[in-house]
Protein backbone atom coordinates (compact mmCIF):
# COMPACT_ATOMS: atom_id res chain seq x y z
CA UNK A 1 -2.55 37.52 39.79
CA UNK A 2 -2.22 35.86 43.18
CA UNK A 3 -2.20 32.12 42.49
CA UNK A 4 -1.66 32.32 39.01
CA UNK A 5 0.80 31.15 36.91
CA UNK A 6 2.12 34.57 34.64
CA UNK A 7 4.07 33.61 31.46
CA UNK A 8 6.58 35.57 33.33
CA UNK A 9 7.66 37.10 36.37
CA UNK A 10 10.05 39.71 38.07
CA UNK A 11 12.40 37.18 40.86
CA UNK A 12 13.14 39.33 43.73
CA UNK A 13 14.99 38.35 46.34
CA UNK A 14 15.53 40.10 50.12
CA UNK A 15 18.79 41.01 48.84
CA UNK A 16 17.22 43.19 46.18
CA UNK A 17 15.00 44.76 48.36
CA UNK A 18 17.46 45.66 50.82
CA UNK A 19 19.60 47.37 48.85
CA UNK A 20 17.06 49.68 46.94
CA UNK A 21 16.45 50.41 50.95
CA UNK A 22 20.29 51.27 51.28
CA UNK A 23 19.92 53.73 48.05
CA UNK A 24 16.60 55.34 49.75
CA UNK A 25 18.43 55.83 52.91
CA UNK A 26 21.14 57.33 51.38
CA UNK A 27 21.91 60.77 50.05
CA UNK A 28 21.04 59.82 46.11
CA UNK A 29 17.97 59.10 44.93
CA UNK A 30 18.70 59.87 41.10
CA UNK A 31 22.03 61.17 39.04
CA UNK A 32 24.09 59.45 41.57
CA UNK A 33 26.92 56.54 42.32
CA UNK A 34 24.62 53.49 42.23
CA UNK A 35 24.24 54.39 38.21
CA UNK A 36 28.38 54.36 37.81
CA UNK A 37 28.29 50.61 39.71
CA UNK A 38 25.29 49.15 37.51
CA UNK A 39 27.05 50.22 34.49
CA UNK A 40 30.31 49.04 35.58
CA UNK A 41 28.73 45.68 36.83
CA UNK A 42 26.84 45.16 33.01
CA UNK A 43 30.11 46.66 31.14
CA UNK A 44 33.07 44.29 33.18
CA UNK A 45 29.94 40.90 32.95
CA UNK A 46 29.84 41.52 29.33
CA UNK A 47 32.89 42.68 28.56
CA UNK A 48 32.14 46.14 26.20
CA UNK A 49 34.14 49.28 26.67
CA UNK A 50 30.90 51.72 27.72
CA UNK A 51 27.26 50.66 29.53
CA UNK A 52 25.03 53.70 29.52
CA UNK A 53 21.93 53.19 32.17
CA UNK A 54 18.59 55.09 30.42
CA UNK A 55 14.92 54.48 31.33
CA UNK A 56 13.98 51.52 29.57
CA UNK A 57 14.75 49.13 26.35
CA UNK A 58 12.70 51.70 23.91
CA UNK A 59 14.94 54.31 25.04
CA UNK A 60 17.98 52.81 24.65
CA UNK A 61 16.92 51.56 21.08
CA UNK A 62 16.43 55.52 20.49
CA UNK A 63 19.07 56.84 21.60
CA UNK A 64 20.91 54.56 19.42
CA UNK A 65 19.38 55.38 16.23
CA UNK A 66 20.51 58.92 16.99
CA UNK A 67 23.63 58.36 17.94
CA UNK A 68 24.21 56.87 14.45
CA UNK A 69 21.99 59.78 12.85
CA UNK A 70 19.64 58.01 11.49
CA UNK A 71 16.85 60.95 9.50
CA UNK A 72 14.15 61.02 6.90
CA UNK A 73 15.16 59.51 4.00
CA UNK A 74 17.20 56.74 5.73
CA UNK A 75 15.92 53.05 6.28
CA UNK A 76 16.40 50.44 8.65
CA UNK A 77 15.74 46.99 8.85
CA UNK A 78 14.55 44.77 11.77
CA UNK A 79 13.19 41.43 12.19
CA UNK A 80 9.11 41.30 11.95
CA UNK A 81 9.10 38.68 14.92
CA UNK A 82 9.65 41.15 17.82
CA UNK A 83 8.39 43.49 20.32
CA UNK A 84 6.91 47.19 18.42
CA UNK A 85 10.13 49.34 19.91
CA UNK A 86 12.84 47.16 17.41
CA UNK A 87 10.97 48.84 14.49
CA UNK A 88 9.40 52.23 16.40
CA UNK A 89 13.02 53.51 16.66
CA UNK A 90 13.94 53.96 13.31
CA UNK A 91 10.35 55.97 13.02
CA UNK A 92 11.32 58.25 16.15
CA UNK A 93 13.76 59.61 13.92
CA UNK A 94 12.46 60.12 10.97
CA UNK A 95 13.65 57.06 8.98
CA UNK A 96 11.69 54.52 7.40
CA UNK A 97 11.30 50.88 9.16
CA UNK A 98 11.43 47.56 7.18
CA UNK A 99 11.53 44.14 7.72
CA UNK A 100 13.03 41.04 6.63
CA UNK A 101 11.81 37.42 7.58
CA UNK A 102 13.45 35.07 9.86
CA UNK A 103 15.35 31.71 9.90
CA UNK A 104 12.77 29.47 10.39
CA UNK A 105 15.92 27.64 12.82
CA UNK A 106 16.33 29.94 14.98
CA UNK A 107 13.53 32.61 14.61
CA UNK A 108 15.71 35.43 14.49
CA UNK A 109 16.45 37.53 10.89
CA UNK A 110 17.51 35.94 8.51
CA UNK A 111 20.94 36.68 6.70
CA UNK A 112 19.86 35.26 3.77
CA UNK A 113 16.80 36.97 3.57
CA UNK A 114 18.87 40.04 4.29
CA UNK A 115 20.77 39.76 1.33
CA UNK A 116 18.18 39.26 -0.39
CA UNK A 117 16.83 42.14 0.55
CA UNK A 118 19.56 44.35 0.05
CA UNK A 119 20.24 43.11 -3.76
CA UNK A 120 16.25 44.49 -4.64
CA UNK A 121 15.89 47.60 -2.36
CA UNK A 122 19.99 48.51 -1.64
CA UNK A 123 21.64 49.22 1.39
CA UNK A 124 19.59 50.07 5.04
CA UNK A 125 21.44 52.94 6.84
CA UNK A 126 20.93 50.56 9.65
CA UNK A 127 19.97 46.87 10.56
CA UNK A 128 18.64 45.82 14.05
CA UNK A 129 18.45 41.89 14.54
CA UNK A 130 16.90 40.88 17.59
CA UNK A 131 17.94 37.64 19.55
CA UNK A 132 14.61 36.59 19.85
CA UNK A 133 13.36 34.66 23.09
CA UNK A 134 17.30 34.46 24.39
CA UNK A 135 18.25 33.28 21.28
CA UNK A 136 21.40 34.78 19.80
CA UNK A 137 20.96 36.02 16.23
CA UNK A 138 23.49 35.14 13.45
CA UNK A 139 25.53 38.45 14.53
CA UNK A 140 28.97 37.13 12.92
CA UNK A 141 27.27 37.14 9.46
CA UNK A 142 25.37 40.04 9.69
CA UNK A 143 28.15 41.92 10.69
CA UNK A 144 30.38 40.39 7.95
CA UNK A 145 27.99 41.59 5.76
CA UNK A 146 27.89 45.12 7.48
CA UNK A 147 31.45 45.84 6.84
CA UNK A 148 31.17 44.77 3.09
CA UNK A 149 27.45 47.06 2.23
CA UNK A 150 28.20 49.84 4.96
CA UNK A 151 25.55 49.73 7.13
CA UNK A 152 25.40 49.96 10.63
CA UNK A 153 24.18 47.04 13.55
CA UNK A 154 22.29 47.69 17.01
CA UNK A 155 21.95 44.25 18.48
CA UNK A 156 18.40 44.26 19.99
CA UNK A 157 19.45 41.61 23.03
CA UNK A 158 16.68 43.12 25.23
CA UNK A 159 15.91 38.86 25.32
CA UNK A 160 19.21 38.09 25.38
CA UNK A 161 21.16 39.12 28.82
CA UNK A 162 23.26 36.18 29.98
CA UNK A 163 23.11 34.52 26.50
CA UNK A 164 26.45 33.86 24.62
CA UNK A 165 26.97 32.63 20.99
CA UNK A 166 30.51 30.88 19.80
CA UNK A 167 32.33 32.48 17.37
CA UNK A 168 36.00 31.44 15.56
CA UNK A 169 36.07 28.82 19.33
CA UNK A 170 35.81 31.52 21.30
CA UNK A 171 32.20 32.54 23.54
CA UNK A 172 31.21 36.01 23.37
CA UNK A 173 28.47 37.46 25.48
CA UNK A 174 25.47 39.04 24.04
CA UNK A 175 25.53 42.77 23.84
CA UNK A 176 29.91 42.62 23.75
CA UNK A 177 29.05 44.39 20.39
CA UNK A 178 32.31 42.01 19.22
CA UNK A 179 29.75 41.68 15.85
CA UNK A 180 28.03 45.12 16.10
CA UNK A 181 28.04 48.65 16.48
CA UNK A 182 25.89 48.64 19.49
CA UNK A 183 23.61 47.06 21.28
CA UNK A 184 20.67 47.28 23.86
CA UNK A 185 19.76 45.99 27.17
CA UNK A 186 15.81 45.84 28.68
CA UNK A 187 15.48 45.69 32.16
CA UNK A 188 11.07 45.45 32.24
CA UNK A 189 10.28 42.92 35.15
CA UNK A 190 9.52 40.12 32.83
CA UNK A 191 13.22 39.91 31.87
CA UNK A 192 15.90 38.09 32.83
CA UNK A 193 17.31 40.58 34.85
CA UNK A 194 14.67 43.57 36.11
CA UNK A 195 15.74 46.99 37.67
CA UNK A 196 11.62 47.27 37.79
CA UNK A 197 11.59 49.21 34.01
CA UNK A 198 15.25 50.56 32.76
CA UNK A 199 17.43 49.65 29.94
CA UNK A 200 21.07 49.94 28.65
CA UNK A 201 23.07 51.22 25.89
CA UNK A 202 26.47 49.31 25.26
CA UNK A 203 29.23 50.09 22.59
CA UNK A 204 32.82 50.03 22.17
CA UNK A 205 33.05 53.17 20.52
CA UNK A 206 33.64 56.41 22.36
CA UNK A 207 32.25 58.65 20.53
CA UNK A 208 28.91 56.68 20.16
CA UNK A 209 28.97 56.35 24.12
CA UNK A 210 29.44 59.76 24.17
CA UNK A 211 26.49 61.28 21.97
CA UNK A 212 24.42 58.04 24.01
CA UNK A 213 25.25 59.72 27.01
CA UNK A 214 24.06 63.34 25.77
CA UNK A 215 21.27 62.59 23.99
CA UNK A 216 19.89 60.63 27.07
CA UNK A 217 20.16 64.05 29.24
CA UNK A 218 18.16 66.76 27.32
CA UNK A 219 21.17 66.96 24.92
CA UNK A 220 23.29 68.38 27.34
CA UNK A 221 27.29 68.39 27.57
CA UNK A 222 29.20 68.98 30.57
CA UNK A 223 32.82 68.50 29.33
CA UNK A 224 34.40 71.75 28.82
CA UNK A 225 36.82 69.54 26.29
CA UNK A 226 34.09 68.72 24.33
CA UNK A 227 32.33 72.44 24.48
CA UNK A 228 32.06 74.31 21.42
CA UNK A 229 32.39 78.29 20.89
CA UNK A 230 29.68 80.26 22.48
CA UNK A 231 29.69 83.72 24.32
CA UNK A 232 30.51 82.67 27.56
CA UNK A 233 33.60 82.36 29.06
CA UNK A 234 33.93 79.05 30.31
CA UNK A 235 36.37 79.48 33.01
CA UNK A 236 34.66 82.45 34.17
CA UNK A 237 30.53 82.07 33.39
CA UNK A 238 30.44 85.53 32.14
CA UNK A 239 28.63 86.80 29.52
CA UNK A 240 31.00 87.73 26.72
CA UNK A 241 29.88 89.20 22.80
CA UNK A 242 31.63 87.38 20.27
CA UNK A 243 32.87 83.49 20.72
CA UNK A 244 34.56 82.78 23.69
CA UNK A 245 36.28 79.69 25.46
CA UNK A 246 38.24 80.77 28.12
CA UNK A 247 40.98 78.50 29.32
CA UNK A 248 41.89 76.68 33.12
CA UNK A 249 39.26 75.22 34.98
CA UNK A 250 35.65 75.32 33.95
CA UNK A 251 32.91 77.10 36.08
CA UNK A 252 31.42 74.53 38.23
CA UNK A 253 27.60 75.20 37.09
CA UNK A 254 28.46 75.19 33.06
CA UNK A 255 26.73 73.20 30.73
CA UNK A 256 26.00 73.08 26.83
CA UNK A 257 22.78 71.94 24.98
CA UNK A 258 24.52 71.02 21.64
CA UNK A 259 21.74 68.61 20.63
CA UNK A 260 17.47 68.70 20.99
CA UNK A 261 17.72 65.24 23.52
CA UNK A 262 15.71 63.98 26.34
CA UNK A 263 15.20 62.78 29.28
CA UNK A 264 15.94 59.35 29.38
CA UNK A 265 17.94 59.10 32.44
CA UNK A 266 17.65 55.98 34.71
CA UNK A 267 17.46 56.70 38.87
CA UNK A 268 19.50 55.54 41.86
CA UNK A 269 16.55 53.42 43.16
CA UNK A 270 16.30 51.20 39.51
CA UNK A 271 20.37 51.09 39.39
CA UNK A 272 20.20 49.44 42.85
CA UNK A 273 17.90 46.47 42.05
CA UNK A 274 19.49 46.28 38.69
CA UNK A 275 23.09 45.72 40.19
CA UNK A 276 21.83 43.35 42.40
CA UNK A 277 19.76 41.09 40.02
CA UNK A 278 23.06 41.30 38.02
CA UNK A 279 25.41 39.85 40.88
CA UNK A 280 23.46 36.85 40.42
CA UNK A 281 22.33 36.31 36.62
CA UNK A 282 24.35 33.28 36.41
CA UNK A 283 21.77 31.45 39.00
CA UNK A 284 19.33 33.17 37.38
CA UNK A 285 19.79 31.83 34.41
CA UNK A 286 20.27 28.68 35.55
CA UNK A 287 16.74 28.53 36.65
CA UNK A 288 15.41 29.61 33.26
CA UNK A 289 17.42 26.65 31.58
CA UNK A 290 16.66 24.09 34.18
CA UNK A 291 12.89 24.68 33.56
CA UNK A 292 13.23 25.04 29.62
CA UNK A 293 15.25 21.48 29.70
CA UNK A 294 12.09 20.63 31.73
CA UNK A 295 9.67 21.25 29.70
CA UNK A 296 12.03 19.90 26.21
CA UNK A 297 11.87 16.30 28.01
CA UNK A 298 8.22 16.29 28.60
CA UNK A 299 7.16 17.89 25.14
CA UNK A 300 9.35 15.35 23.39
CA UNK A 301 7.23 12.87 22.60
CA UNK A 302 4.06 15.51 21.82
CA UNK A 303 3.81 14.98 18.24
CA UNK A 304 1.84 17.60 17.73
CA UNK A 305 4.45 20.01 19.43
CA UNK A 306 6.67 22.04 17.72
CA UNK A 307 9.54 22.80 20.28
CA UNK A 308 11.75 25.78 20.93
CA UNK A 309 15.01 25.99 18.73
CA UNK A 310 18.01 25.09 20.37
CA UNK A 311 21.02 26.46 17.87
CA UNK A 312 24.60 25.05 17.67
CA UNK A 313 26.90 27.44 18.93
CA UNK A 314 24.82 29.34 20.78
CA UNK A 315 24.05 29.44 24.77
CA UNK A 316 20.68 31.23 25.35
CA UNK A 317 19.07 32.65 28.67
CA UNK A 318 16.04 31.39 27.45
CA UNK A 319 13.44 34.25 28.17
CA UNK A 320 11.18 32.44 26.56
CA UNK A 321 9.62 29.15 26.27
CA UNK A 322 7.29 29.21 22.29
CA UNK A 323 5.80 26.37 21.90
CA UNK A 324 4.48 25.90 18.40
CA UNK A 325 1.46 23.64 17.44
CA UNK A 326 1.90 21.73 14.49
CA UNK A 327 -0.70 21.79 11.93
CA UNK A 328 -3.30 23.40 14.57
CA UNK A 329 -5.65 25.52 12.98
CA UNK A 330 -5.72 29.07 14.65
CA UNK A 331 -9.22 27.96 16.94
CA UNK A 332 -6.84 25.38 18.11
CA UNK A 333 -4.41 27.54 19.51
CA UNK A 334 -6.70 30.17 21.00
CA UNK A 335 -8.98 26.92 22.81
CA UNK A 336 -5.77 25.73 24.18
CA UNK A 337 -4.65 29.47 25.58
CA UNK A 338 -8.21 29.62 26.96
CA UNK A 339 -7.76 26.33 28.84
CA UNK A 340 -4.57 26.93 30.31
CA UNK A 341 -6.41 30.21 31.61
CA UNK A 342 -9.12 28.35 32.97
CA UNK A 343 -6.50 26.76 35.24
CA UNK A 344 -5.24 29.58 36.20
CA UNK A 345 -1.93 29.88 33.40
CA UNK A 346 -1.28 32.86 31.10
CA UNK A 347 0.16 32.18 28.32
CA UNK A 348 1.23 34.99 25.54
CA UNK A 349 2.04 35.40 22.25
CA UNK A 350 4.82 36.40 20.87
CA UNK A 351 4.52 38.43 18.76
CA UNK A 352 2.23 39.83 16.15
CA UNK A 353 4.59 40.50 13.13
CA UNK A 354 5.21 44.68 13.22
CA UNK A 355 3.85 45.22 10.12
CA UNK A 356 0.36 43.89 10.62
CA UNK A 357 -0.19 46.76 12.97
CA UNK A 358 -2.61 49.57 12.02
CA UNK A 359 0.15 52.26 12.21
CA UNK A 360 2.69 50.77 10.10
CA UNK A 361 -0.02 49.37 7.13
CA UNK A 362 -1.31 52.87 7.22
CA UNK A 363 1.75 54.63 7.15
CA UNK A 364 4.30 52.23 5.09
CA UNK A 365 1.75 50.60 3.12
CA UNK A 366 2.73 47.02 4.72
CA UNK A 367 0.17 43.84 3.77
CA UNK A 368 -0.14 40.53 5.16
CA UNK A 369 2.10 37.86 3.58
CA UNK A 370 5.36 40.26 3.44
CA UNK A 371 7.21 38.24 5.68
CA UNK A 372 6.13 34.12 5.37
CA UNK A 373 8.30 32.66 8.02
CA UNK A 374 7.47 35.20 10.73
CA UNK A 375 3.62 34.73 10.08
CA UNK A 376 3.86 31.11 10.17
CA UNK A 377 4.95 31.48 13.58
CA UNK A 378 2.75 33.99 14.88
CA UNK A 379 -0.58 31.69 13.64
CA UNK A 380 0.97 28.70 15.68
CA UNK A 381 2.90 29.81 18.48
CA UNK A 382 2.31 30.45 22.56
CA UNK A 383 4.52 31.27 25.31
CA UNK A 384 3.82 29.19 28.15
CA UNK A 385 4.86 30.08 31.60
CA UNK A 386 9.27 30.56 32.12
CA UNK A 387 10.70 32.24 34.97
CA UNK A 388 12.81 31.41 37.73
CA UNK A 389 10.08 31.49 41.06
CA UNK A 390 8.03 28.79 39.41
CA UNK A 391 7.65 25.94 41.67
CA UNK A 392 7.75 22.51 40.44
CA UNK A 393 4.31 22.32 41.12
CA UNK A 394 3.81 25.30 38.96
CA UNK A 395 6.09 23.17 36.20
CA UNK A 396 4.10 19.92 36.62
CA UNK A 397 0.59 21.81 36.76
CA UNK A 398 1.71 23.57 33.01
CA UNK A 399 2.83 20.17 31.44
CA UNK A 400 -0.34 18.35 32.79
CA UNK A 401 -2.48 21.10 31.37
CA UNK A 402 -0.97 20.66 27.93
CA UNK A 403 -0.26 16.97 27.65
CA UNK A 404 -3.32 15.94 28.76
């Protein structure tokens, strides 16, 4: 990719590289204390109760569809307009994914639509909006509506870190689960913040943190408070017929399976980059907004542009820049991607609605025209170039390119 422009872009900087060094010269490579200060450094910026570090987003969206026990016979509901993990999660456990459309204003589900939804098919077991492209989904509603139908929320914010939405005059941070149950972090390099893959789990309840934490280690438990009765004594280690507990101090080397998990841990090495991209997500989101304002200004007068959303109320860490083309037929679109790749950009799209794909037609039964809103963007949309190395020679070369 050397002198090309990517639609995106891990931004590392000496001072990430030198402290994944410090980790690698140290004694702990994996399972050890540079896990505790990423979590502590996403948990006190965002302001939740518990960050749990796993392997990536997909994990974390996992982990917390079985921490809420979702199982056959149990839906849940995403938006179409996302990335194949929002809606794979529900199937890892069993449960049946669906979809509602999206506000056409923001791109993100739409409440409406939600209710709609729930009056002709009833009540998800759980609903998973995504704040698509940085942009904050109507969480305040959704959750309103959570309390009153009894279903539970996982914010998908894997766009979304540094992004803040204003609710009742206050601003509250995306993934401060203020409006949900939990929600998830994505740490791939084209985000805003990259620990090179990795994701997080955040929640303000203890008991979900605490399955999280479990699940995401083969199942295993290592507090003898939360042990259950087995036949070995747990201050001792020995064998002993009949349930036993034992009382004092554990054995050092005791541990319980109590649930089939896996091994979605996170290592030293990824916790280390991602604290340090962290101790600076304010600059980098500054970047990402000073380009996106960029790009608004010189798009404005592009009649045939549709432009990003920019919601009241709402502060995104734009991970994305769509650009929509109005009226273009699809040729259009895919002779304009072609050109910016003959200069050397790469745009994307995002995304192909979910249900369109092979798996889920074959499996769910899903056909084209399900979702109206989410399609409509799909046909017309591509994500130019956004992230915070671009020069402003990379800036100018994307807006000549497209204005031409």
């Amino acid at each position: 990719m050397s002198g090309s422009i990517p639609y995106g872009r891990q931004f590392v900087t000496e001072q990430d590289i030198q402290c994944v060094v410090d980790v690698l010269h140290g004694d702990w490579l994996t399972s050890g204390p540079a896990i505790t200060r990423f979590e502590n450094v996403v948990r006190d910026y965002v302001g939740v109760k518990h960050a749990i570090a796993v392997s990536n987003g997909t994990a974390a969206l996992h982990l917390s569809c079985l921490a809420l026990g979702i199982r056959p016979g149990d839906t849940g509901v995403t938006s179409p307009l996302t990335f194949l993990a929002s809606a794979n999660c529900i199937a890892y456990c069993g449960g049946t994914p669906d979809f509602v459309d999206i506000d056409p204003q923001t791109y993100c589900l739409s409440p409406e639509r939600l209710e709609e939804y729930i009056a002709e098919n009833g009540v998800p077991k759980v609903v998973i909006p995504v704040d698509y492209a940085g942009v904050p989904a109507d969480l305040p509603r959704i959750w309103a509506m959570a309390k009153t139908h009894g279903f539970s929320v996982i914010e998908d914010s894997a766009h979304s870190v540094g992004s803040a939405y204003r609710y009742d005059g206050k601003w509250i941070k995306c993934g401060a689960c203020a409006h949900s149950d939990l929600a998830i972090l994505s740490f791939h390099p084209v985000k805003t913040v990259t620990a090179g893959e990795g994701g997080m789990v955040l929640t303000n309840d203890d008991e979900l943190a605490a399955r999280i934490r479990m699940f995401s280690s083969h199942g295993m438990e290592r507090d003898m408070g939360r042990f259950e009765a087995w036949p070995i004594d747990n201050q001792t280690g020995d064998v002993i017929p009949g349930a036993a507990t034992g009382t004092g101090d554990k054995a050092p080397w005791l541990y319980q399976q109590q649930e089939l998990g896996f091994n979605y841990r996170i290592t030293d090495i990824q916790s280390a980059l991602g604290a340090s991209q962290f101790s600076r997500l304010d600059e980098i989101v500054a970047h990402r907004r000073k380009i996106f304002d960029r790009y608004q200004a010189a798009f404005a007068d592009c009649r045939g542009f549709v432009l990003p959303p920019c919601p009241e109320d709402s502060s995104p860490a734009y991970h994305l820049y769509v650009l929509r083309f109005k009226g273009a037929s699809s040729a259009t679109r895919l002779k304009i991607c072609n050109d910016l790749r003959e200069h050397g950009i790469f745009a994307q799209v995002h995304y192909i609605p979910v249900y369109l794909q092979p798996w889920y037609r074959r499996e769910y039964g899903y056909e084209a025209g399900k979702c109206p809103e989410a399609e409509g963007v799909y046909e017309s949309c591509l994500s130019i170039p956004l992230y915070p190395s671009m020069t402003d020679g990379d800036i100018e070369k994307v807006i000549r390119v497209l204005t031409r």
